[in-house]
Protein backbone atom coordinates (compact mmCIF):
# COMPACT_ATOMS: atom_id res chain seq x y z
CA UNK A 1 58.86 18.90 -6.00
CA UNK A 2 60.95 15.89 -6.37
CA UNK A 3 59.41 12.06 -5.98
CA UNK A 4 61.21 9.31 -4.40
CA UNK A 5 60.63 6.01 -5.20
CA UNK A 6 61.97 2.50 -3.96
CA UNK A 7 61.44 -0.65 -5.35
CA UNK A 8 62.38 -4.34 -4.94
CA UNK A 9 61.40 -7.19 -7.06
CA UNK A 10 58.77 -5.08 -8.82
CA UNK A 11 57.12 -4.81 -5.09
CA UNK A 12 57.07 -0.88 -4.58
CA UNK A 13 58.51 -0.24 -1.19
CA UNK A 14 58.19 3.29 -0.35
CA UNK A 15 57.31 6.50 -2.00
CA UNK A 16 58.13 9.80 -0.71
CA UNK A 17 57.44 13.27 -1.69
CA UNK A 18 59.76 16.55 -0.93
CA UNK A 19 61.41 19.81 -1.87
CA UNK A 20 63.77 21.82 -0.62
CA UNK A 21 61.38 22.70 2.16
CA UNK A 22 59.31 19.94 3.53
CA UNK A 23 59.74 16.31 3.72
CA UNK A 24 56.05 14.07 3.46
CA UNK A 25 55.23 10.66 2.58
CA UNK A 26 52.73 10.12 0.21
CA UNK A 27 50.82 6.38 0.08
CA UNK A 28 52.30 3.48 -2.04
CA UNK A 29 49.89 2.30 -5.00
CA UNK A 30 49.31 -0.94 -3.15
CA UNK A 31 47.97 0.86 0.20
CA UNK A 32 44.53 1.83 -0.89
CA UNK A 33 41.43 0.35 -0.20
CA UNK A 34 39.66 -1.50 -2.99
CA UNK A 35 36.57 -0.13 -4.77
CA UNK A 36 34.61 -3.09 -6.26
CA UNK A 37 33.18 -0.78 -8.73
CA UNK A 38 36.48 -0.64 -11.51
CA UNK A 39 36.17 -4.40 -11.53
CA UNK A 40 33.83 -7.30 -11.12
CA UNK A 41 36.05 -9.68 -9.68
CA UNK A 42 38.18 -8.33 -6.41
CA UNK A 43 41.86 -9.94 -8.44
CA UNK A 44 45.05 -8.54 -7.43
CA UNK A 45 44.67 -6.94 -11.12
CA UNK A 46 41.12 -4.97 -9.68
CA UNK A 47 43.38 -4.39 -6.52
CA UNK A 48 46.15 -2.80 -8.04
CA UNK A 49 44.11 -0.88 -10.92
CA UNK A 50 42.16 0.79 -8.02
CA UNK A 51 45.28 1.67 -5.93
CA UNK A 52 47.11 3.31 -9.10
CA UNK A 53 43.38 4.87 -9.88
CA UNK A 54 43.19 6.48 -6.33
CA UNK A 55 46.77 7.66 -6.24
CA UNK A 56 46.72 9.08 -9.51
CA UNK A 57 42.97 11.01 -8.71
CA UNK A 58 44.66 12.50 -5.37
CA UNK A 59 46.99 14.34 -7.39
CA UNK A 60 45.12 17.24 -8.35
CA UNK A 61 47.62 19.16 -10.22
CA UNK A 62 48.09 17.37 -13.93
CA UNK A 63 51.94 18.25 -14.09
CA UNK A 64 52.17 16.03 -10.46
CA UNK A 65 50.51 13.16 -12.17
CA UNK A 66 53.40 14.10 -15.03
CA UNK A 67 56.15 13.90 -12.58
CA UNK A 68 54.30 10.66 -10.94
CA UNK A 69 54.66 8.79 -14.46
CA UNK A 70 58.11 10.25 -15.06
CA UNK A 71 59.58 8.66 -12.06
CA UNK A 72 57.66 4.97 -12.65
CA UNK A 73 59.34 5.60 -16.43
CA UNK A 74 62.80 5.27 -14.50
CA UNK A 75 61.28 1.61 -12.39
CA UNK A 76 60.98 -0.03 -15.43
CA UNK A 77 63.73 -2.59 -15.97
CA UNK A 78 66.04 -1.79 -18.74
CA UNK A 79 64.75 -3.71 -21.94
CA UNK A 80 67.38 -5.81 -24.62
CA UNK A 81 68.58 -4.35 -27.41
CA UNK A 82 67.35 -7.54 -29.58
CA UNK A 83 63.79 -6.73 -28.01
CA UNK A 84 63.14 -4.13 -30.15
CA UNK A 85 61.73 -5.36 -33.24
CA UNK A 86 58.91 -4.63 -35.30
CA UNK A 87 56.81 -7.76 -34.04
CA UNK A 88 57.05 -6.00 -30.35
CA UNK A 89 56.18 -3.01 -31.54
CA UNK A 90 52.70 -1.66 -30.19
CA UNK A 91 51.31 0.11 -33.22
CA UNK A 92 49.08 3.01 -33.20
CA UNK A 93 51.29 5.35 -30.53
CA UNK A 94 53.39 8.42 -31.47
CA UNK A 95 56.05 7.27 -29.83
CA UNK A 96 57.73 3.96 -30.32
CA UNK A 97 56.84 1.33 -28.15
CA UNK A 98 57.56 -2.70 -27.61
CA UNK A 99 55.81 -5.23 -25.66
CA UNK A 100 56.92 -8.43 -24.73
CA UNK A 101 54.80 -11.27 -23.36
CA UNK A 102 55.15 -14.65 -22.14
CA UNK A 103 53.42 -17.09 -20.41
CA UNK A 104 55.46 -18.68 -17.06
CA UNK A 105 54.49 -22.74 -16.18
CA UNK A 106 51.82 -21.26 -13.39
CA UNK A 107 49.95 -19.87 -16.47
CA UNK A 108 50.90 -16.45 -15.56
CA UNK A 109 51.28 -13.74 -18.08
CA UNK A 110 54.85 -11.68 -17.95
CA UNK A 111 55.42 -8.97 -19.18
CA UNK A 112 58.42 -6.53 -20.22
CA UNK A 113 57.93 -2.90 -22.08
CA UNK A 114 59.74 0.09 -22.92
CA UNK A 115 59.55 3.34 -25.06
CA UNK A 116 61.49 6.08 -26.60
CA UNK A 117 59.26 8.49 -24.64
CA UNK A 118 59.88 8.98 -20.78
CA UNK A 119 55.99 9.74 -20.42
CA UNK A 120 55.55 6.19 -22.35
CA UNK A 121 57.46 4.19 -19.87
CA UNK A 122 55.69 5.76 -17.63
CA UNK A 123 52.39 4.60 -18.77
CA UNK A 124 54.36 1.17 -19.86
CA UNK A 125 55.73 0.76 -15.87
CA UNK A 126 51.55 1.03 -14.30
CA UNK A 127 50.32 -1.34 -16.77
CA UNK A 128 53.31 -3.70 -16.24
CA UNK A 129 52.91 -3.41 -12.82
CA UNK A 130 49.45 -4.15 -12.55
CA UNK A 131 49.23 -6.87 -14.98
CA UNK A 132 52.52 -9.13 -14.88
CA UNK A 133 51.41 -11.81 -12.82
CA UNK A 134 48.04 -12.09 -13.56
CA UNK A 135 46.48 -15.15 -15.10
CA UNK A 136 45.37 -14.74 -19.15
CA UNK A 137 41.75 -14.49 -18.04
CA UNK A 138 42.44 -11.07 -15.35
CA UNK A 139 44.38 -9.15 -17.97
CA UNK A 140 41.29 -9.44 -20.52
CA UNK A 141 39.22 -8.35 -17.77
CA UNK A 142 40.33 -4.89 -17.53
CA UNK A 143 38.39 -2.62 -19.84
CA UNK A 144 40.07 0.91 -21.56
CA UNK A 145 37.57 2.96 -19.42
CA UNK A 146 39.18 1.63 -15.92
CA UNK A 147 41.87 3.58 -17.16
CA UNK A 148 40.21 6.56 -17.30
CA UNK A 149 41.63 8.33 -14.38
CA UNK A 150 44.91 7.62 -14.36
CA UNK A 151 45.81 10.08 -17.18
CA UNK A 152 47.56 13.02 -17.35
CA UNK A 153 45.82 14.91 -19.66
CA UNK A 154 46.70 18.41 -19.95
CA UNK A 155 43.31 19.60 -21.28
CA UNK A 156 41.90 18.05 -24.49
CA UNK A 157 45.24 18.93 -26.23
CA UNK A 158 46.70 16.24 -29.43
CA UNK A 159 49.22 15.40 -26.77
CA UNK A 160 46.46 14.39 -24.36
CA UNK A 161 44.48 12.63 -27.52
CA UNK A 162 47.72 10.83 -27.88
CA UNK A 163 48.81 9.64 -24.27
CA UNK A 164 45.45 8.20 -23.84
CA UNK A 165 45.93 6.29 -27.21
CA UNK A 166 48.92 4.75 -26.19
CA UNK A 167 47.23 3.95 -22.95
CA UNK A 168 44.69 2.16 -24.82
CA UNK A 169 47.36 0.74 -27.30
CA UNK A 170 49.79 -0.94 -24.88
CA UNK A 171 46.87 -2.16 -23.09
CA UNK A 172 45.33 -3.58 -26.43
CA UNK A 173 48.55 -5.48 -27.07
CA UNK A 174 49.30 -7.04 -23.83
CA UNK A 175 45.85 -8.42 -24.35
CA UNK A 176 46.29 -9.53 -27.77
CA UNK A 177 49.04 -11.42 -26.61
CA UNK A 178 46.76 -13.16 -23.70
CA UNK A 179 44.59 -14.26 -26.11
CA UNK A 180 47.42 -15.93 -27.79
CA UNK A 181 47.47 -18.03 -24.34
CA UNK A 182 44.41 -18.68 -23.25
CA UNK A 183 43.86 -22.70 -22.91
């Protein structure tokens, strides 16, 4: 099974799913309906956090969820060269991994990522997506366990132990770096 997946200015526009022998759509992260329980506050942050969450639940099968992150690894937008340095580096993963923040004049955080692991970018591309945009104060206001369920854990394997780590890592630095611009 093979996932295609268009986007345009970071907005994702459709998302298909087929093989050789069926063609079927499959809903867009930013189609499902909100559940006020991952978040207090109902920010496009809580909105897009719950639409990734419920996409990533209704794939049952962990190597889907696998392929899912595979294919947001190839959305990310190619990183510089000069970006990779050790103060972007997100410590604490396996695989290497840079962050960059900045601030915009609305006070909006931005954010670019990448990795040396397709499964990485992946993880980099959902929390870029939900989370460039948002204001200082949203980005702190997402918590490691609202991540809980969109992992693809294959069991309680060291690889699992180590994709939610990097979950948890990238999240902790794009944080770190709100903090930095908090008023």
């Amino acid at each position: 099974m093979f996932y295609l997946i268009t986007m345009t200015n970071n907005a994702l526009l459709t998302t298909s799913s087929f093989s050789s022998a069926k063609f079927s759509l499959f809903r867009k992260p930013n189609t499902f309906t909100v559940n006020s329980n991952i978040l207090c506050s109902e920010s496009k942050v809580a909105h897009k956090l719950t639409n990734l969450t419920s996409e990533f639940t209704s794939l049952t099968q962990p190597i889907d969820r696998v392929k899912r992150l595979l294919h947001y690894a190839s959305l990310l937008p190619p990183f510089a060269d000069n970006e990779r340095i050790p103060a972007n580096r997100v410590g604490g993963c396996a695989s290497q991994v840079w962050v960059v923040a900045e601030v915009d004049e609305r006070r909006r955080m931005r954010f670019r990522a990448d990795s040396d692991s397709e499964i990485s970018k992946g993880f980099c591309w959902c929390l870029v997506w939900i989370l460039d945009g948002a204001k200082p104060e949203e980005v702190l206001s997402v918590h490691r366990d609202d991540l809980a369920n969109i992992n693809v854990g294959l069991g309680m394997s060291l690889k699992a132990h180590s994709r939610t780590n990097t979950w948890h890592n990238v999240l902790f630095s794009m944080q770190t770096a709100a903090k930095g611009f908090l008023l």
